[in-house]
C-alpha atoms as a PDB file:
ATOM      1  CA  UNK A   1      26.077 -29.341  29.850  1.00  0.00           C
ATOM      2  CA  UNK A   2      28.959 -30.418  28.341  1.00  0.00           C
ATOM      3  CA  UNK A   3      28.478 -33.477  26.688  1.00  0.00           C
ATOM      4  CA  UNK A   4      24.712 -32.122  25.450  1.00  0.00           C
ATOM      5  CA  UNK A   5      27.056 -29.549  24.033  1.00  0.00           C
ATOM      6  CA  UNK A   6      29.290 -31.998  22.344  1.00  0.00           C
ATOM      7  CA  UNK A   7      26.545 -33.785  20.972  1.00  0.00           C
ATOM      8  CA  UNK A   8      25.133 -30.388  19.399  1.00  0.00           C
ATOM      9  CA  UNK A   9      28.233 -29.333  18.096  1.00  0.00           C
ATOM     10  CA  UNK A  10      27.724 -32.951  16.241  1.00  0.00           C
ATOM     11  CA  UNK A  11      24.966 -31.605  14.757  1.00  0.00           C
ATOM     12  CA  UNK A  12      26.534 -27.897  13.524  1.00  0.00           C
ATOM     13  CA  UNK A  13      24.214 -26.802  15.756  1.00  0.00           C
ATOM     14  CA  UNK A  14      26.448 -24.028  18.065  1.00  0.00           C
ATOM     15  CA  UNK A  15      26.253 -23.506  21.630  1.00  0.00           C
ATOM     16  CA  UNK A  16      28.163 -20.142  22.775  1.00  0.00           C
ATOM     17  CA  UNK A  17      27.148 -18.264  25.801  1.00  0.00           C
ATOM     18  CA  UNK A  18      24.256 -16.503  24.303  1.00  0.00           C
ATOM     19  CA  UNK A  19      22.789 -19.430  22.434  1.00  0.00           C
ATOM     20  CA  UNK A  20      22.553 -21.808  25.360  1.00  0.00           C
ATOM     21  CA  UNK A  21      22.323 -22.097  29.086  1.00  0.00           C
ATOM     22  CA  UNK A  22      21.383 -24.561  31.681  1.00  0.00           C
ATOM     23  CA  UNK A  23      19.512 -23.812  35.205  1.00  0.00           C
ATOM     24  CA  UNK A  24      19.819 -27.139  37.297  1.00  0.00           C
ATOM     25  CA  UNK A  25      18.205 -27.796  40.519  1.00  0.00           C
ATOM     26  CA  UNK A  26      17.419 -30.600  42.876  1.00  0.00           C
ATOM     27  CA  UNK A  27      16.027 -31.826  45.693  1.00  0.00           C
ATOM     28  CA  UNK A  28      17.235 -33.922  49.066  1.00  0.00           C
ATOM     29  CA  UNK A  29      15.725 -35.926  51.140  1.00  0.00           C
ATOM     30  CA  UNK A  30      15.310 -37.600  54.253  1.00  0.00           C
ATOM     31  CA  UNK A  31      16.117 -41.395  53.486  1.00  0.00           C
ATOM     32  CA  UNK A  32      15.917 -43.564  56.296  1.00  0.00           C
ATOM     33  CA  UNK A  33      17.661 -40.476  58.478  1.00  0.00           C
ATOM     34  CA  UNK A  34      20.547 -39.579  55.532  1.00  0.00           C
ATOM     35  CA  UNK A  35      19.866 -36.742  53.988  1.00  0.00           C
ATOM     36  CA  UNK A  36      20.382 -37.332  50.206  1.00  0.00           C
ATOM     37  CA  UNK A  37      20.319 -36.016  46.896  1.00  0.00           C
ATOM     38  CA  UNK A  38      17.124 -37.865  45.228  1.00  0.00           C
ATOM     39  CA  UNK A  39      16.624 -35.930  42.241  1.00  0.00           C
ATOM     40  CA  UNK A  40      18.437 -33.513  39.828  1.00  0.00           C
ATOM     41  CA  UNK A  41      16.493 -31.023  37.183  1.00  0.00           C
ATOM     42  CA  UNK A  42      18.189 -30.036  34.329  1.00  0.00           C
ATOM     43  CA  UNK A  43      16.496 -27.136  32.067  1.00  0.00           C
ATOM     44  CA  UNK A  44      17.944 -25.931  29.045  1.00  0.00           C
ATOM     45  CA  UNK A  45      17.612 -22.666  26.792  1.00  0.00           C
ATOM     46  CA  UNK A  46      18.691 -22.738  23.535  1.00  0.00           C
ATOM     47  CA  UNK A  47      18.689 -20.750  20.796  1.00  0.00           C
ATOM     48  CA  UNK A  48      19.202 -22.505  17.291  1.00  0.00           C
ATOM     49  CA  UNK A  49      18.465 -22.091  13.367  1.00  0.00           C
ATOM     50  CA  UNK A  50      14.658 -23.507  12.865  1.00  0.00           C
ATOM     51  CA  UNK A  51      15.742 -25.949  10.157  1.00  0.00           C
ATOM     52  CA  UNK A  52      18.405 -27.752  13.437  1.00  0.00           C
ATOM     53  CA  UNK A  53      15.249 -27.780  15.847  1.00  0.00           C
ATOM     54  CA  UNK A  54      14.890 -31.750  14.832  1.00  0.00           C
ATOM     55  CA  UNK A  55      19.075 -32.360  15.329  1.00  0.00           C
ATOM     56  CA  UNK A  56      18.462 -30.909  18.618  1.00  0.00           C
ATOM     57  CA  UNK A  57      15.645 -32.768  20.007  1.00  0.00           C
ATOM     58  CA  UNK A  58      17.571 -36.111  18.874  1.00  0.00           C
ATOM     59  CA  UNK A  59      20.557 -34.636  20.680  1.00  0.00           C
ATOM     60  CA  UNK A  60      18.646 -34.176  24.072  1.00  0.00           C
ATOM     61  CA  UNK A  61      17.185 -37.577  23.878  1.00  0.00           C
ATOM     62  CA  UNK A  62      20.452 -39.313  22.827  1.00  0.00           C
ATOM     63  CA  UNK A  63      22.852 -37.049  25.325  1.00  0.00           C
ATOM     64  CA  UNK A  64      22.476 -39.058  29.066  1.00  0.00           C
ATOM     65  CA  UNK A  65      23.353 -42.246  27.487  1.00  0.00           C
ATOM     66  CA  UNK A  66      26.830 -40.367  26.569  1.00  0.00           C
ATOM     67  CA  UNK A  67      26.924 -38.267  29.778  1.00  0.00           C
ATOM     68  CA  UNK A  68      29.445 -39.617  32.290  1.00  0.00           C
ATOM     69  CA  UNK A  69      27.941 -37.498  35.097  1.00  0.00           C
ATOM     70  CA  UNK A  70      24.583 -39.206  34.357  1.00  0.00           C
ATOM     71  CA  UNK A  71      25.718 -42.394  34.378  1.00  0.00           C
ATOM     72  CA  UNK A  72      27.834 -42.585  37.449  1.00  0.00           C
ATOM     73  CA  UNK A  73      24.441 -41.497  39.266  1.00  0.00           C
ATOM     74  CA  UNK A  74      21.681 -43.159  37.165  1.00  0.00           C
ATOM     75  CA  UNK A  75      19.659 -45.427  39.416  1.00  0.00           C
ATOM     76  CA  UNK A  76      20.821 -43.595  43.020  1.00  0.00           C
ATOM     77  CA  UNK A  77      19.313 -40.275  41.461  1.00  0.00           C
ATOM     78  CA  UNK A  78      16.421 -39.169  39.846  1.00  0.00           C
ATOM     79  CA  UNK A  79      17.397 -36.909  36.526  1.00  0.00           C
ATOM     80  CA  UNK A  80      15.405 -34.775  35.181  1.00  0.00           C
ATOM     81  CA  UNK A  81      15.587 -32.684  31.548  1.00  0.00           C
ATOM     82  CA  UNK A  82      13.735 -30.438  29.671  1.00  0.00           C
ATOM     83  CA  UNK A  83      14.227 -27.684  27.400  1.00  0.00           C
ATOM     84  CA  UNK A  84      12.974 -24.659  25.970  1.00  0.00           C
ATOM     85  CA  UNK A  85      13.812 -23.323  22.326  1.00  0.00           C
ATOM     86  CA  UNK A  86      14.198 -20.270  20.134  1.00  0.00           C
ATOM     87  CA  UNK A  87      14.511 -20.629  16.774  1.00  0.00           C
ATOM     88  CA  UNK A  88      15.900 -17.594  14.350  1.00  0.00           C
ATOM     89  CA  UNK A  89      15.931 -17.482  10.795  1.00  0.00           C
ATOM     90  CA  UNK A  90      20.042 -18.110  10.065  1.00  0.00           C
ATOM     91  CA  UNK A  91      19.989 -14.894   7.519  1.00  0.00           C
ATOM     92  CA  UNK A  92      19.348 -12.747  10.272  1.00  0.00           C
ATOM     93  CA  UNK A  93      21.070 -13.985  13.070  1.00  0.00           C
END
């Protein structure tokens, strides 16, 4: 979440507590009699202005690549990410 956020923030676009959120789960497995972690799903809320909806979609196809998390894992696990957005109009928000 963190970096995703840092990335937004990149882009003005602002990501307090009521403006975005992450639910992550995953799933283990049995591999070869180890139980492991194969795959990690990330969804994301967020709430942002309707004219930063395009800075935002960059930002969640940019973030892994900058995502240290991610990329100590990338290739042993699976990783998921999707999102789901609300836009306001900034004059009323």
């Amino acid at each position: 979440m963190g970096t995703l956020a840092a990335v937004l923030a990149g882009k003005k676009i602002r990501t307090f507590q009521d403006l975005f959120k992450a639910t992550v789960t995953g799933d283990i497995e049995d591999v070869d009699g180890v139980l492991k972690i194969t795959r990690i799903n990330v969804h994301y809320d967020l709430k942002l202005p309707a004219e930063k909806r395009e800075d935002a979609i960059e930002s969640l196809n940019a973030y892994l690549t900058l995502c240290p998390g991610a990329q100590s894992v990338i290739g042993c696990i699976e990783i998921n990410h999707d999102w789901s957005c609300k836009t306001y109009n900034l004059n009323l928000y």
